[in-house]
C-alpha atoms as a PDB file:
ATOM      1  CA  UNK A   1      17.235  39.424 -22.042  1.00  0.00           C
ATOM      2  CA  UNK A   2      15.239  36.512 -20.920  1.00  0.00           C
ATOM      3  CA  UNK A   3      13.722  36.077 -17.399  1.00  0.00           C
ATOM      4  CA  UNK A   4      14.154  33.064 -15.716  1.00  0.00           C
ATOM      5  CA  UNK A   5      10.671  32.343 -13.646  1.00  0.00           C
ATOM      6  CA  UNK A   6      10.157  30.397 -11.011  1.00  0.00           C
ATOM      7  CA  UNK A   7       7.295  27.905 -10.579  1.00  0.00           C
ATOM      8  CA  UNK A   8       7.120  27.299  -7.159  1.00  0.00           C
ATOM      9  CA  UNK A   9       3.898  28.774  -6.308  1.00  0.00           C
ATOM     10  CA  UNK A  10       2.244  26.490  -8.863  1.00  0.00           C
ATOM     11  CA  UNK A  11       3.399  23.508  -7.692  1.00  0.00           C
ATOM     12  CA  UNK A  12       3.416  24.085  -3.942  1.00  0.00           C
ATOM     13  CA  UNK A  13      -0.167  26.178  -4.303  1.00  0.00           C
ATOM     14  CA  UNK A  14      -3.355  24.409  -2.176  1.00  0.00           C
ATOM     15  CA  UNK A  15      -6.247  23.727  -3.781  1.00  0.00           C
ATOM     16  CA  UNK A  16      -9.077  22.243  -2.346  1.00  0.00           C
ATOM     17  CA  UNK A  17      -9.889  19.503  -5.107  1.00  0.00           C
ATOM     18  CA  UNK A  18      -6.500  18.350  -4.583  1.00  0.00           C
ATOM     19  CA  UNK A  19      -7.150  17.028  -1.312  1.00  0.00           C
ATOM     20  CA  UNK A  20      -8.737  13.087  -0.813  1.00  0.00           C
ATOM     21  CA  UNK A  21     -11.781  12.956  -0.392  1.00  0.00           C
ATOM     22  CA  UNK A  22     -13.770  11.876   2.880  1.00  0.00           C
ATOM     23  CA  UNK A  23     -14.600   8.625   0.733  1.00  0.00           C
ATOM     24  CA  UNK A  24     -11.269   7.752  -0.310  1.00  0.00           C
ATOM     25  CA  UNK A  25      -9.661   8.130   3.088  1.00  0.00           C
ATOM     26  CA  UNK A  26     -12.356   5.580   4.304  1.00  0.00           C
ATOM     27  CA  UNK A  27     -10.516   3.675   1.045  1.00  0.00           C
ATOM     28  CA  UNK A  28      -7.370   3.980   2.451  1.00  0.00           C
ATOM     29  CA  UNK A  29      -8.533   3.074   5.948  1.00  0.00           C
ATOM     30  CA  UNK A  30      -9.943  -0.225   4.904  1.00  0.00           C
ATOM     31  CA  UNK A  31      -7.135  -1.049   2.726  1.00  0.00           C
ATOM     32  CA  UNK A  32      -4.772  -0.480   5.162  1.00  0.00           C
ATOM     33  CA  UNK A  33      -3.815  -3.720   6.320  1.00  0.00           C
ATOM     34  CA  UNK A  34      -3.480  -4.887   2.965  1.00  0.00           C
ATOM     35  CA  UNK A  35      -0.768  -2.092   2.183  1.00  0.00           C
ATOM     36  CA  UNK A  36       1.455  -2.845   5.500  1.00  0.00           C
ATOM     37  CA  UNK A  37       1.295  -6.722   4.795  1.00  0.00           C
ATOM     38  CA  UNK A  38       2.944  -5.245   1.221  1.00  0.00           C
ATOM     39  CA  UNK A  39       5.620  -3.369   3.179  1.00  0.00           C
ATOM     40  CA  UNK A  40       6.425  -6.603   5.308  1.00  0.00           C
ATOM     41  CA  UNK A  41       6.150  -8.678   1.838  1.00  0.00           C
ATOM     42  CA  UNK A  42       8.915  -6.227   0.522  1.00  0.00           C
ATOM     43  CA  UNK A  43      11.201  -5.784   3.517  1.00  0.00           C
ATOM     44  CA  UNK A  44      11.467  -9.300   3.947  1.00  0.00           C
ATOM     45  CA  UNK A  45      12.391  -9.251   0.481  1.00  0.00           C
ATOM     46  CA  UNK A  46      15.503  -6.421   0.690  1.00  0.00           C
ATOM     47  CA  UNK A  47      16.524  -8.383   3.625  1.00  0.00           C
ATOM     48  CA  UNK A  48      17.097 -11.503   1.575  1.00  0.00           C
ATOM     49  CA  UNK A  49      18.633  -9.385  -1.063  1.00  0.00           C
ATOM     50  CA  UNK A  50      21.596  -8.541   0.717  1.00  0.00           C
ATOM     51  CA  UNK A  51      23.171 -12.068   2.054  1.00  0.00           C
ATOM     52  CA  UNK A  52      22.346 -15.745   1.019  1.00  0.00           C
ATOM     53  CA  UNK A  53      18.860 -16.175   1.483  1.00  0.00           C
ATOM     54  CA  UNK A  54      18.917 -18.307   5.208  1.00  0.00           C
ATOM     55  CA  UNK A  55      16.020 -20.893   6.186  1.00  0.00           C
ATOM     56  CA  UNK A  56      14.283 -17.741   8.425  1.00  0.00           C
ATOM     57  CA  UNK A  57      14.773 -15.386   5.294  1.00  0.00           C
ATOM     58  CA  UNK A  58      12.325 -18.111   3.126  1.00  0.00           C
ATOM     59  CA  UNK A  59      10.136 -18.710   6.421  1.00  0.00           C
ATOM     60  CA  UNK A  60       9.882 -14.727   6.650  1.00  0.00           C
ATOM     61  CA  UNK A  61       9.406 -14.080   2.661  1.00  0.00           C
ATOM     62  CA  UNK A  62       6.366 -16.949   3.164  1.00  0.00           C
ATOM     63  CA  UNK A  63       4.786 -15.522   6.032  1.00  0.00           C
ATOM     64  CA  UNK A  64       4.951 -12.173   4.512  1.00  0.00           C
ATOM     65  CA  UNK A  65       2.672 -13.767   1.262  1.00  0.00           C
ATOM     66  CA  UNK A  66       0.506 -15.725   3.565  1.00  0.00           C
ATOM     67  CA  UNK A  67      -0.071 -11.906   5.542  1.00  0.00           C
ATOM     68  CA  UNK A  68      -0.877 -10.301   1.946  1.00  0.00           C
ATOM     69  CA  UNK A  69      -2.805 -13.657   0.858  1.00  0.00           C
ATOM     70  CA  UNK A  70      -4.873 -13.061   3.991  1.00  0.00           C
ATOM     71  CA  UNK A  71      -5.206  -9.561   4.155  1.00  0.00           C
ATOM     72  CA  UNK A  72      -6.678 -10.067  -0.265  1.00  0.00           C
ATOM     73  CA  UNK A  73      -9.158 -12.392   1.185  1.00  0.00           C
ATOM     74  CA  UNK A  74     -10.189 -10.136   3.997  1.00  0.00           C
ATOM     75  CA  UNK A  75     -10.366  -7.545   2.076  1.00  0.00           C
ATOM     76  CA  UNK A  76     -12.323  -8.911  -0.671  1.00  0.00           C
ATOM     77  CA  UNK A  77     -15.192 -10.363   1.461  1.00  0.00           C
ATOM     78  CA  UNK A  78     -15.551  -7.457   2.867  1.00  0.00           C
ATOM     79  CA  UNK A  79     -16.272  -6.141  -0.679  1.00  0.00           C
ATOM     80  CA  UNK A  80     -18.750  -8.832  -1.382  1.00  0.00           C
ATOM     81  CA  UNK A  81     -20.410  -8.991   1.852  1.00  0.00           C
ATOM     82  CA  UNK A  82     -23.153  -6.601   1.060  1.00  0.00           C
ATOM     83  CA  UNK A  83     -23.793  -8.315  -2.004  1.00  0.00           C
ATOM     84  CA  UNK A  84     -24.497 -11.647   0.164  1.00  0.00           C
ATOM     85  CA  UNK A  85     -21.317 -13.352  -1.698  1.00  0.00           C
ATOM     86  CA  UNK A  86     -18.237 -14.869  -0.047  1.00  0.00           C
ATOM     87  CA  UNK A  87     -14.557 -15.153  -1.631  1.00  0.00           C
END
């Protein structure tokens, strides 16, 4: 007779390597505004799904890109700054 085993101990076990580190939480932190200009990007984008796209569902979708447009440029001078460069 075969046993059936459960794996729930391996998959719900803590280790500590498995948490982020203190340097990519600063990561996260700094892309942050880049990732909820994304989620705007995309809910503006479900909301057009559902009807025929309106004038303030394109006005919202482009605002949405401009927010992510903005929020890649901030983001990448920020990288470059302390090598004296601007994007």
């Amino acid at each position: 007779m075969s046993h059936i085993v459960t794996v729930q101990d391996a998959v719900t076990a803590f280790e500590p390597f498995m948490e982020p580190t203190a340097t990519e939480l600063d990561a996260i932190e700094r892309e942050m505004p880049l990732i909820l200009a994304g989620v705007d990007l995309v809910d503006a984008q479900i909301i057009a799904l559902d009807r025929t796209p309106t004038e303030l569902d394109a006005r919202r979708i482009r605002r949405a890109r401009r927010r992510v447009l903005a929020a890649r440029r901030e983001l990448a001078n920020r990288a470059s700054a302390p090598f004296g460069g601007a994007a």
